[in-house]
Protein backbone atom coordinates (compact mmCIF):
# COMPACT_ATOMS: atom_id res chain seq x y z
CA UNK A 1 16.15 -111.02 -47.93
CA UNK A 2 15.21 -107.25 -47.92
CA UNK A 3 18.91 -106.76 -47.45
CA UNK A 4 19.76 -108.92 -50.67
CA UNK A 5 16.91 -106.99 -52.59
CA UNK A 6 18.80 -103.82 -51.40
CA UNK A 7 21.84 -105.16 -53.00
CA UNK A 8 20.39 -106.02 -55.93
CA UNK A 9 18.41 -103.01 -56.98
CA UNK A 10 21.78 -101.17 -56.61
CA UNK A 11 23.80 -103.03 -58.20
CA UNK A 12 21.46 -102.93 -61.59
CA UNK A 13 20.14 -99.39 -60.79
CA UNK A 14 17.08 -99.25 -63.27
CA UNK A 15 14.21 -100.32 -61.26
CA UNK A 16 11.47 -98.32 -62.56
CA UNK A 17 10.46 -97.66 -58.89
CA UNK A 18 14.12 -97.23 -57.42
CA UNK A 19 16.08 -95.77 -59.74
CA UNK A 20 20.04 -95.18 -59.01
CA UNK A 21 22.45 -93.29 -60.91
CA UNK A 22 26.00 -94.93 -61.16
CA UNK A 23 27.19 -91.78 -58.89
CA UNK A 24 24.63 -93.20 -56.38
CA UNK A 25 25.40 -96.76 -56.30
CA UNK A 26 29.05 -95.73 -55.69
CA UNK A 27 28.88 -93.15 -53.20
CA UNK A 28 26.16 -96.16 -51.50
CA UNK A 29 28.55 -98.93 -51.62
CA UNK A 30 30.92 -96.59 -50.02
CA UNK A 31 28.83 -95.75 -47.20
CA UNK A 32 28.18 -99.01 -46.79
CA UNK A 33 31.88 -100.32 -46.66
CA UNK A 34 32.46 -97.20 -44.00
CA UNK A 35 29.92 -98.61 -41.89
CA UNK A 36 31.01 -102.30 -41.87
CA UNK A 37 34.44 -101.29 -41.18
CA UNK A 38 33.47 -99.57 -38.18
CA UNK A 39 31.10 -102.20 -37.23
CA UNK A 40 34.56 -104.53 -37.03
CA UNK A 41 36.01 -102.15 -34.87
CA UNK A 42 33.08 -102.06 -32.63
CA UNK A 43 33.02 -105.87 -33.11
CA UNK A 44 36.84 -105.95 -31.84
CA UNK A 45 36.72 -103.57 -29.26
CA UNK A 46 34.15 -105.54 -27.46
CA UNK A 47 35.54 -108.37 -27.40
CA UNK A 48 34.06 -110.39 -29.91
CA UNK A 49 36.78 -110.63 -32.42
CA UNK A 50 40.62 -110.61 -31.98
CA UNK A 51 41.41 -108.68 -35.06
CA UNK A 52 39.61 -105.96 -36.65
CA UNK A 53 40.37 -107.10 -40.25
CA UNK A 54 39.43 -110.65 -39.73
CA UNK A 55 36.44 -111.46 -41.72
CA UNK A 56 33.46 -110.88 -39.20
CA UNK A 57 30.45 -113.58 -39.18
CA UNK A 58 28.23 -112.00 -41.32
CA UNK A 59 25.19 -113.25 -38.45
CA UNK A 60 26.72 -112.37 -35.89
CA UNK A 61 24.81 -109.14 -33.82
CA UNK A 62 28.13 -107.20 -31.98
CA UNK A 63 25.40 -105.00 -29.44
CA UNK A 64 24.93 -105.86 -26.28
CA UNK A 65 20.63 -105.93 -24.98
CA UNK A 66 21.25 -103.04 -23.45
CA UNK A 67 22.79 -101.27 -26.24
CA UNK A 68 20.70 -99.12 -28.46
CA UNK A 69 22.16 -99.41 -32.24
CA UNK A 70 23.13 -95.98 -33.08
CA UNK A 71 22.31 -95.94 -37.45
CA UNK A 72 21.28 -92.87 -37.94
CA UNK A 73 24.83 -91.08 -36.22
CA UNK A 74 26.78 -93.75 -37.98
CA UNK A 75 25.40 -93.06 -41.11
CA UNK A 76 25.93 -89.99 -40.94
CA UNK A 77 29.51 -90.16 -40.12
CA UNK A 78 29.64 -92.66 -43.08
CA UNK A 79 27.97 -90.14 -45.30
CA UNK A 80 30.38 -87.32 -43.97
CA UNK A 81 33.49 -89.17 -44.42
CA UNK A 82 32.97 -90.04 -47.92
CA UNK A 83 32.38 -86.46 -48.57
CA UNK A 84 35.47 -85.21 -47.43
CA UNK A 85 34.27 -81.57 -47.82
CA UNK A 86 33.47 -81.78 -51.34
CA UNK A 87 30.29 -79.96 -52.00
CA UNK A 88 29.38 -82.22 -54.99
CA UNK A 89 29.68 -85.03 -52.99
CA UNK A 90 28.33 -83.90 -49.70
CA UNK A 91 25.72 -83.38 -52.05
CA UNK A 92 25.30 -86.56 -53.78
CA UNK A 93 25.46 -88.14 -49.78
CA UNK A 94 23.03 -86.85 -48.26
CA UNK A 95 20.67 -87.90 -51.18
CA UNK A 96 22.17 -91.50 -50.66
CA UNK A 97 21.95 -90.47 -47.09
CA UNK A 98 17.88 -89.96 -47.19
CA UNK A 99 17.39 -93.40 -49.13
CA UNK A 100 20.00 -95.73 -47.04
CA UNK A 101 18.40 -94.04 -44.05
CA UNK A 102 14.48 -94.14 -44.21
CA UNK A 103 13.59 -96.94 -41.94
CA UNK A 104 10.49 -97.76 -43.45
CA UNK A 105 12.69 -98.16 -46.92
CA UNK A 106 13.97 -100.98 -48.96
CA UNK A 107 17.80 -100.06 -47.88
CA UNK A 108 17.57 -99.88 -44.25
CA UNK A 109 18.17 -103.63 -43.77
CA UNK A 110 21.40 -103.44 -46.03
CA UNK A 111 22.52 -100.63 -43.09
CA UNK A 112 21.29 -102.94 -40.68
CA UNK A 113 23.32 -105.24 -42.26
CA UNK A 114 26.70 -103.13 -42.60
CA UNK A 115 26.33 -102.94 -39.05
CA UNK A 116 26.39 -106.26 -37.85
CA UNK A 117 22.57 -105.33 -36.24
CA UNK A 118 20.24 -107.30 -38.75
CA UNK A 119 20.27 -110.69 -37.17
CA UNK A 120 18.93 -111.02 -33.53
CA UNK A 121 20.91 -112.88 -31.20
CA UNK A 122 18.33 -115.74 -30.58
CA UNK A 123 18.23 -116.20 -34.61
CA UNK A 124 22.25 -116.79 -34.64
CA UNK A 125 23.20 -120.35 -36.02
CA UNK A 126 25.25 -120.28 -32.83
CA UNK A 127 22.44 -120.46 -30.84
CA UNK A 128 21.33 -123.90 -31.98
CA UNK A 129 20.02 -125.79 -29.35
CA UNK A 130 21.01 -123.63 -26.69
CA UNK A 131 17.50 -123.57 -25.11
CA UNK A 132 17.88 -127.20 -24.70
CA UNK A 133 20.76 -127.20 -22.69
CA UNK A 134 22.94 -128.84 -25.25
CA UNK A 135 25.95 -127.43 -27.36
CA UNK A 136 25.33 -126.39 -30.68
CA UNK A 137 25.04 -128.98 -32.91
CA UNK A 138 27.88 -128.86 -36.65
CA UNK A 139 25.07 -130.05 -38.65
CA UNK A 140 20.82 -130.25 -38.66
CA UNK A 141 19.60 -132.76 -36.99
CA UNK A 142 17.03 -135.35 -38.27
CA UNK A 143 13.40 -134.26 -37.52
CA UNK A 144 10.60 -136.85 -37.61
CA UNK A 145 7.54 -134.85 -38.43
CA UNK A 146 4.03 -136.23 -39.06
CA UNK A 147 0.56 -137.32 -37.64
CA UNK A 148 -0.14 -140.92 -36.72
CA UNK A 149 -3.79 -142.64 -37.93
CA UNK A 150 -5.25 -144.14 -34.92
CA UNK A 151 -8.62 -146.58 -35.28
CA UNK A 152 -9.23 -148.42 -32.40
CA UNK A 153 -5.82 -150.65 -31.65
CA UNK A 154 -4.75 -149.90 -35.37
CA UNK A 155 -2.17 -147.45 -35.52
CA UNK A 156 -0.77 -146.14 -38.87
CA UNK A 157 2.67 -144.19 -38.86
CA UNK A 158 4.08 -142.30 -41.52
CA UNK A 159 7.23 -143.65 -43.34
């Protein structure tokens, strides 16, 4: 959701409280695009796709347990690249830079996001049932859920 929100302020730019210039939003989406394109190569290079420009599972998290998710040096690639040694725009990144990049901020999950590391593994639709011991299922599964009115050998069951 935070991720969506992210979006969303960007895209309109006038929230009172999170104000972004049209400059900004670009140079943002930009960044952005940088970082899920490398997250695709990261993806493919481990294994996990065949093809870097195949469409990558938006759910799917591409680093290993072991593997610490390295945002702020990929950002800052991002941020680099798209300034291409312009001052004005080396400029206008690292402003973008500061806001994509403060963890305690409404944009880190959208970065999170870019980067294929937003969804744990264990939250994956793929993981459906995998606890159990069974496959994952194509659809949801019918859930009976309610509490049963006992009074002496009466029993009353929900519908």
């Amino acid at each position: 959701m935070q991720a969506k929100a992210s979006q969303t302020l960007r895209r309109y730019g006038f929230c009172e409280g999170d104000l972004w210039t049209a400059e900004e939003r670009a140079c943002a989406e930009a960044v952005l695009e940088r970082l899920s394109a490398r997250a695709r190569t990261h993806a493919h290079r481990c294994g996990l796709m065949r093809n870097p420009a195949d469409p990558l599972d938006k759910d799917l998290y591409i680093w290993g347990p072991e593997e610490t998710v390295p945002v702020s040096e990929w950002l800052a690639q991002a941020a680099h690249d798209y300034a291409g040694g312009e001052a004005a725009r080396g400029s206008l990144a690292e402003r973008v830079l500061g806001r994509l990049g403060d963890s305690g901020g409404p944009h880190y999950a959208a970065v999170l996001a870019a980067m294929q590391a937003l969804v744990p593994p264990w939250l994956h639709p793929g993981a459906d049932g995998a606890r159990l011991g069974r496959a994952p299922q194509g659809g949801a599964q019918k859930v009976e859920l309610g509490t049963s009115l006992y009074a002496g050998r009466w029993c009353l069951k929900p519908d």
